[in-house]
C-alpha atoms as a PDB file:
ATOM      1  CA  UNK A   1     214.090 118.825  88.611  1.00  0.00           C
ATOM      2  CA  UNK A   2     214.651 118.901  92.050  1.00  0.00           C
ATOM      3  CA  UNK A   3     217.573 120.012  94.068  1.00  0.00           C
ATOM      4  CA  UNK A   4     218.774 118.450  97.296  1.00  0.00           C
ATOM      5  CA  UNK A   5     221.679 118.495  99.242  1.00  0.00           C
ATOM      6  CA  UNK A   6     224.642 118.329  96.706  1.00  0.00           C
ATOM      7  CA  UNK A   7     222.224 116.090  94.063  1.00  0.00           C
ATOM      8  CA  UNK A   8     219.680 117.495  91.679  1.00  0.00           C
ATOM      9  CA  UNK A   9     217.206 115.210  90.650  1.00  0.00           C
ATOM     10  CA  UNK A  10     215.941 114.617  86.550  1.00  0.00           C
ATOM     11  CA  UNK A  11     212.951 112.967  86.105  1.00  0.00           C
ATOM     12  CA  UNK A  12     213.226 113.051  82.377  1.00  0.00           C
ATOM     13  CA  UNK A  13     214.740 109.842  80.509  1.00  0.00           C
ATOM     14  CA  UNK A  14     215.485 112.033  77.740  1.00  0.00           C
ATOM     15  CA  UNK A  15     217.053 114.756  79.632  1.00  0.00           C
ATOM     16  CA  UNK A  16     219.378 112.317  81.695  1.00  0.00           C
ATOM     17  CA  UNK A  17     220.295 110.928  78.807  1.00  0.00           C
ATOM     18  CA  UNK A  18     221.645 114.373  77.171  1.00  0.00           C
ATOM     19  CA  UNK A  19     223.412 114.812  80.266  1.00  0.00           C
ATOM     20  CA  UNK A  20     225.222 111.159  79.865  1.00  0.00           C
ATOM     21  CA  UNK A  21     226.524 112.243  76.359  1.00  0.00           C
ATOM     22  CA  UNK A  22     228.130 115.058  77.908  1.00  0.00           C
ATOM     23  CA  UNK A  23     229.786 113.176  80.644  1.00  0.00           C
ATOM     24  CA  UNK A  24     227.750 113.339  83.763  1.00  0.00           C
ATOM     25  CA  UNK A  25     227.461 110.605  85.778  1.00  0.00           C
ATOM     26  CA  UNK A  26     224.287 109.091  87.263  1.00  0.00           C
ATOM     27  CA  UNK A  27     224.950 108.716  90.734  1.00  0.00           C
ATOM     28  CA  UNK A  28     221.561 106.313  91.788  1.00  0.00           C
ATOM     29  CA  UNK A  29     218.257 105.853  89.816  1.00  0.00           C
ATOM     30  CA  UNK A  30     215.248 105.982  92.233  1.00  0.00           C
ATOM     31  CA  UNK A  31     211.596 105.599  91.045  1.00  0.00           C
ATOM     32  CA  UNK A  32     209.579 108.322  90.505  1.00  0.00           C
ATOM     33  CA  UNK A  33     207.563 109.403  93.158  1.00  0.00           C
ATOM     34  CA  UNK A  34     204.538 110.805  91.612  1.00  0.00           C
ATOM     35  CA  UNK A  35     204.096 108.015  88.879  1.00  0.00           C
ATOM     36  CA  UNK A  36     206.580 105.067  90.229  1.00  0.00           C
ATOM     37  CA  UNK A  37     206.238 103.515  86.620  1.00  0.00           C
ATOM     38  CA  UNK A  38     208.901 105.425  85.546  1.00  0.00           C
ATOM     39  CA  UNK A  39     212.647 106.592  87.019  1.00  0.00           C
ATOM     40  CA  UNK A  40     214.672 109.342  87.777  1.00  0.00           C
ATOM     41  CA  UNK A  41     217.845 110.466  87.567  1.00  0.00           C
ATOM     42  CA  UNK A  42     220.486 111.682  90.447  1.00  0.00           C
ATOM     43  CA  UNK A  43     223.184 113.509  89.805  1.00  0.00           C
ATOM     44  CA  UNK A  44     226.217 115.699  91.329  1.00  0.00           C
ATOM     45  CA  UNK A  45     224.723 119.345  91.634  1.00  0.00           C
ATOM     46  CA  UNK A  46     227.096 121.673  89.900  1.00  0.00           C
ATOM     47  CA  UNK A  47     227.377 124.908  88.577  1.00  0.00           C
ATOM     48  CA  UNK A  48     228.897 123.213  85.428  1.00  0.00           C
ATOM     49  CA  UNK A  49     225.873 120.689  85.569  1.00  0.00           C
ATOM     50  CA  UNK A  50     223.533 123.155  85.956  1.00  0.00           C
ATOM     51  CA  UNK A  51     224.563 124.761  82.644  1.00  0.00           C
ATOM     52  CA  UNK A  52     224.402 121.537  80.820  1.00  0.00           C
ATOM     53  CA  UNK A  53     221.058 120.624  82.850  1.00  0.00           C
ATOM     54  CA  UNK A  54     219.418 124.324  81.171  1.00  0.00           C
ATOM     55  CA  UNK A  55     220.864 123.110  77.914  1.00  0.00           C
ATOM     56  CA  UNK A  56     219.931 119.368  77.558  1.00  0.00           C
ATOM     57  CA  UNK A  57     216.282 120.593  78.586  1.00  0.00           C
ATOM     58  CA  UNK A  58     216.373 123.297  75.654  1.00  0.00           C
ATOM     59  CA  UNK A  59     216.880 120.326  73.659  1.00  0.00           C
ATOM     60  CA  UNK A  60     214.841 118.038  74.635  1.00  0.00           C
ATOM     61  CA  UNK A  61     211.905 120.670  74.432  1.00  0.00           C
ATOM     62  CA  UNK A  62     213.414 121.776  70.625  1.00  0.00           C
ATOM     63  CA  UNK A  63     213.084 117.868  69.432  1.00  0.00           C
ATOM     64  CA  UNK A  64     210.112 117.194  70.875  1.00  0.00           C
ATOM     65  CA  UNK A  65     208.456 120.437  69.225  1.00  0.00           C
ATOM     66  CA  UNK A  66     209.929 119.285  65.631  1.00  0.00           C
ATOM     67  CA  UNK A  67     208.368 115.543  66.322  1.00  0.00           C
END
């Protein structure tokens, strides 16, 4: 993840997708610069979304581990 201006950036599908459920918007999808297969995510950088951002990668990382 990768913070600009007022955006952060989530290159995880998973991830983004947590962060959907909770009710963060997607502000643009952009392809991934390092393997432009694949997407990421832009959202509003907030301190509330940076909570949620440390949480939805917690989870991601717990349900892959359990796979």
């Amino acid at each position: 993840m990768t913070n600009t201006t007022n955006e952060t950036i989530v290159y995880s599908r998973a991830v983004a997708y947590q962060l959907r459920l909770q009710g963060f918007k997607i502000i643009r999808v952009g392809v991934n610069p390092s393997c432009p297969q694949y997407d990421c995510y832009y959202f509003n950088n907030t301190p509330d979304f940076q909570q949620a951002l440390q949480a939805a990668v917690e989870l991601v990382r717990e349900a892959k581990q359990n796979d």
